[in-house]
N, C-alpha and C. Protein backbone atom coordinates (compact mmCIF):
# COMPACT_ATOMS: atom_id res chain seq x y z
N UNK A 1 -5.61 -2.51 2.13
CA UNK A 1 -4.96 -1.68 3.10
C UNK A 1 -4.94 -0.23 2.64
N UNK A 2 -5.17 -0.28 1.79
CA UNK A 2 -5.56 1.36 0.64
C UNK A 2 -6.27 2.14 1.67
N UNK A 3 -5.46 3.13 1.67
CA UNK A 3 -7.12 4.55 2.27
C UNK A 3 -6.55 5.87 0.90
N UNK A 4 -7.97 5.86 0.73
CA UNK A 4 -8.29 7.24 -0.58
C UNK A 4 -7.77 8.39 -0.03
N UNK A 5 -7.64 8.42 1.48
CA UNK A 5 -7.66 10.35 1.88
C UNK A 5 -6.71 10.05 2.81
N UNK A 6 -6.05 11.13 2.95
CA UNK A 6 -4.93 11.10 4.32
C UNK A 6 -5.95 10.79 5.69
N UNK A 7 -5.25 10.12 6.61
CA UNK A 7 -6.55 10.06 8.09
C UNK A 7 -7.43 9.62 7.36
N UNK A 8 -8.31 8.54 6.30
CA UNK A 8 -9.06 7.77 6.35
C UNK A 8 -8.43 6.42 6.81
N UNK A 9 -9.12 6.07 7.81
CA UNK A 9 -9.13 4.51 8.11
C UNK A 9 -8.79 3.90 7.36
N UNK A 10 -7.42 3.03 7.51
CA UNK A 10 -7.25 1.91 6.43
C UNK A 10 -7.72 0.49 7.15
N UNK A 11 -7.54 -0.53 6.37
CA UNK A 11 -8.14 -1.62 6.16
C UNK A 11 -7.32 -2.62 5.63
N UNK A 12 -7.11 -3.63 6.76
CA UNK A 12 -6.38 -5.04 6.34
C UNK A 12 -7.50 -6.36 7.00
N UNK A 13 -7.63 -7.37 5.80
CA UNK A 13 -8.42 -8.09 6.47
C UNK A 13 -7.99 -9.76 6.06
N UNK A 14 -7.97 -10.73 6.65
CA UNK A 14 -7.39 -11.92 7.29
C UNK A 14 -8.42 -12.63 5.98
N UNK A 15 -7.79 -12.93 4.69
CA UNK A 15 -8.81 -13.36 3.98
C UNK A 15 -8.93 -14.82 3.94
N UNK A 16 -8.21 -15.71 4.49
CA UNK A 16 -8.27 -16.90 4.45
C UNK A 16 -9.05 -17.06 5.72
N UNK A 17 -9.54 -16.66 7.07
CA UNK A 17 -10.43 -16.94 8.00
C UNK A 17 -11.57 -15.72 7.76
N UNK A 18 -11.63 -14.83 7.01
CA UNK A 18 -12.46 -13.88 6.89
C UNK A 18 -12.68 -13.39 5.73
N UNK A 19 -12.89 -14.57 4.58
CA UNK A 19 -13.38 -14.16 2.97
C UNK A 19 -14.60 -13.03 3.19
N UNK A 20 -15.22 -12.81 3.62
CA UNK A 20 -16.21 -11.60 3.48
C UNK A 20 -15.79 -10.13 4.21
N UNK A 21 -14.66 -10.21 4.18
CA UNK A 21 -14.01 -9.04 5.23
C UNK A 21 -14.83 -8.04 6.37
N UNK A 22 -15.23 -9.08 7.13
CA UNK A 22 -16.14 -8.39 8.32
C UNK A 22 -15.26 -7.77 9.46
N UNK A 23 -13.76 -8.45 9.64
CA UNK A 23 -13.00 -7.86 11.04
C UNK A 23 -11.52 -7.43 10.47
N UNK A 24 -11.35 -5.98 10.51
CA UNK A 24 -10.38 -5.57 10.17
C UNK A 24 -9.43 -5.52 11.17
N UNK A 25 -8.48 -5.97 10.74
CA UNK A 25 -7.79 -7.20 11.18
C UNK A 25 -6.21 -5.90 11.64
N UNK A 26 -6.18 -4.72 10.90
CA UNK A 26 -5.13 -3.85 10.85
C UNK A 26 -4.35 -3.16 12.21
N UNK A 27 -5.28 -3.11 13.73
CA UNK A 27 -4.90 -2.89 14.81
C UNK A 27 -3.90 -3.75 15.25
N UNK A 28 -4.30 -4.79 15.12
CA UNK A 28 -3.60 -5.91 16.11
C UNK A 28 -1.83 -7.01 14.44
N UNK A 29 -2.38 -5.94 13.77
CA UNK A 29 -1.14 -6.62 12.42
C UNK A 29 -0.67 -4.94 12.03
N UNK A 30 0.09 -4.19 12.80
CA UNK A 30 0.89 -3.08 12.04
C UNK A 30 2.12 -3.50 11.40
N UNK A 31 2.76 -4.93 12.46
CA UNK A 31 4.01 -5.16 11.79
C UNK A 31 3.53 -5.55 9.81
N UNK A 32 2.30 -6.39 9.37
CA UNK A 32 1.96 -6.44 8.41
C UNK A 32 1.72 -5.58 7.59
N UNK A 33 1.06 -4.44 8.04
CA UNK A 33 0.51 -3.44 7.72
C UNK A 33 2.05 -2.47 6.80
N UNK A 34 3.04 -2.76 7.73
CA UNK A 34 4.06 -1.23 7.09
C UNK A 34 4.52 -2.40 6.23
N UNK A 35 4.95 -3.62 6.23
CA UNK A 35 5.35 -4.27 5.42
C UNK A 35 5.22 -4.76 4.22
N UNK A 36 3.11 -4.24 4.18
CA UNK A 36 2.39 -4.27 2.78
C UNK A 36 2.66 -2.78 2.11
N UNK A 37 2.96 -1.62 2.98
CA UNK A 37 3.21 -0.35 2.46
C UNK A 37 4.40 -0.08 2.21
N UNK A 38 5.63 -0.46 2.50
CA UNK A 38 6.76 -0.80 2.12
C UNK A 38 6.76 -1.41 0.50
N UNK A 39 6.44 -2.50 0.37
CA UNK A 39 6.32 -3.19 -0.57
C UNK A 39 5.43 -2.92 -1.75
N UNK A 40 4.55 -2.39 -1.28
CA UNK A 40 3.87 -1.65 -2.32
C UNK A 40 4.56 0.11 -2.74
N UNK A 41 4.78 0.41 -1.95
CA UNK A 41 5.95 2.08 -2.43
C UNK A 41 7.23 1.70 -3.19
N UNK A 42 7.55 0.48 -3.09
CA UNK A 42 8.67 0.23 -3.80
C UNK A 42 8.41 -0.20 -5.01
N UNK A 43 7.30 -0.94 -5.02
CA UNK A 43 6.97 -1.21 -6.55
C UNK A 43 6.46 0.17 -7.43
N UNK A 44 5.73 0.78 -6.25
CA UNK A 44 5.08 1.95 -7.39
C UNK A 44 6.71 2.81 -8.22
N UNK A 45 7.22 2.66 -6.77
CA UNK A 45 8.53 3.85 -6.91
C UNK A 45 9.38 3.08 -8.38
N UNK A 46 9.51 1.79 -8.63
CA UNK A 46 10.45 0.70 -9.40
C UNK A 46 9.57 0.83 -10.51
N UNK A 47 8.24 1.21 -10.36
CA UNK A 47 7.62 0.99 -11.70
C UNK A 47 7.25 -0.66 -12.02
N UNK A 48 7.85 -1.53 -11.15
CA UNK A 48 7.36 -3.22 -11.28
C UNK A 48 7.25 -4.10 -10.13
N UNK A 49 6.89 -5.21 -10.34
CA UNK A 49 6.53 -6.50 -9.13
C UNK A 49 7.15 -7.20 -9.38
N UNK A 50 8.10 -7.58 -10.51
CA UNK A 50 8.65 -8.53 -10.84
C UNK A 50 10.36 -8.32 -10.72
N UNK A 51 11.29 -9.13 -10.32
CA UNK A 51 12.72 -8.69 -10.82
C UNK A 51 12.85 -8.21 -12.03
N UNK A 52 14.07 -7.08 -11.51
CA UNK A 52 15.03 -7.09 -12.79
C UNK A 52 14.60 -5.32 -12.63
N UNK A 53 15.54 -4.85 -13.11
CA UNK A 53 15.95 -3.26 -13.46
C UNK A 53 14.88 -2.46 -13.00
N UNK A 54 14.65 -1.21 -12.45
CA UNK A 54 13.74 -0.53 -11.95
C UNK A 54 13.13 0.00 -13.29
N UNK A 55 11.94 0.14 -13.43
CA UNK A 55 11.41 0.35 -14.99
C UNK A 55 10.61 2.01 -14.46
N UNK A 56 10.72 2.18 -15.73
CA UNK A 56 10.39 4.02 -15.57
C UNK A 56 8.80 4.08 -15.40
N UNK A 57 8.04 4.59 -14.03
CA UNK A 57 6.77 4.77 -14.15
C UNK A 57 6.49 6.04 -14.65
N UNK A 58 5.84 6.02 -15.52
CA UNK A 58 5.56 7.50 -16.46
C UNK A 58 4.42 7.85 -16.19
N UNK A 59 3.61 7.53 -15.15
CA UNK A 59 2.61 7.76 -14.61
C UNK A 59 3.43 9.26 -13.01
N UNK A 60 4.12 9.46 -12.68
CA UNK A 60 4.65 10.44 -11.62
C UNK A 60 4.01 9.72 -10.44
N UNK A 61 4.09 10.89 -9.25
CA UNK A 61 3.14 10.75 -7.84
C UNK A 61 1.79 11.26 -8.83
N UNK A 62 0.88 10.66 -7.86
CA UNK A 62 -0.57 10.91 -8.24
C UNK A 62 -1.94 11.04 -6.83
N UNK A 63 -2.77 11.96 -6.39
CA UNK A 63 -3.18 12.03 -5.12
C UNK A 63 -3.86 10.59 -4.46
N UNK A 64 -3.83 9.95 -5.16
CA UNK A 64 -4.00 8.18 -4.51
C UNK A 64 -2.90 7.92 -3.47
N UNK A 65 -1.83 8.35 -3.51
CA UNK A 65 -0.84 7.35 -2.90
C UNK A 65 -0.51 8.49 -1.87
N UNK A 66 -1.80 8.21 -1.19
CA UNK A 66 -1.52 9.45 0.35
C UNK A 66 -0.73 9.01 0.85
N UNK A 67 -0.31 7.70 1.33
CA UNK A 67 0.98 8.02 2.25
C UNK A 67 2.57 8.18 1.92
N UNK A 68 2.58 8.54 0.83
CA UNK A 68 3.68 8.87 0.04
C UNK A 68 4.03 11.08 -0.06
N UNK A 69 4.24 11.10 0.59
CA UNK A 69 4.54 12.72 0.00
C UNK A 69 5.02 13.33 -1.05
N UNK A 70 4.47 13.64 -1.67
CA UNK A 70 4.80 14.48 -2.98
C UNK A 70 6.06 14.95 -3.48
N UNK A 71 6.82 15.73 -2.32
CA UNK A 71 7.78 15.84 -2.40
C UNK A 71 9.14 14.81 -2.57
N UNK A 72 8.47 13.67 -1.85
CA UNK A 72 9.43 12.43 -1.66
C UNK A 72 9.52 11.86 -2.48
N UNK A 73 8.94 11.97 -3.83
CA UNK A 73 8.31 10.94 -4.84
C UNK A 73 9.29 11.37 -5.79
C-alpha cells in the first residue's frame, strides 16, 4: 500500500485470490486501505509491532513516509 512520492498511486492487492498482484484491489477497499495506514503510522510513531511501552524510534520522520507530514511527526 506504500507510495514513494506524494500523489503516486498506491497499491493494495487481495493476496490470497491474487498471489501475483495483477488487480489492485485499493478503489473498491479504502475502508482497508486507512486502516493499513493507521496501523502502520502508529507503529512507525511507537517505534514497535508488538505490545508494551512505546519504544524510542531514533530513526525521526524520514521522506518515505509521505503521508505523514513532517511537521506532525
Amino acid at each position: 500500500m506504500e507510495a514513494k512520492k506524494k500523489n503516486e498511486k498506491r497499491e493494495l492487492y487481495n493476496l490470497e485470490s491474487d498471489p501475483s498482484e495483477e488487480k489492485n484491489v485499493i478503489g473498491e477497499n479504502q475502508e482497508v486501505a486507512a486502516r493499513l495506514e493507521a496501523l502502520l503510522t502508529k507503529q512507525i510513531k511507537e517505534g514497535r509491532s508488538n505490545t508494551g511501552k512505546p519504544a524510542s524510534n531514533d530513526t525521526g520522520w524520514w521522506s518515505d513516509l509521505v503521508w505523514i507530514d513532517e511537521s506532525n511527526w
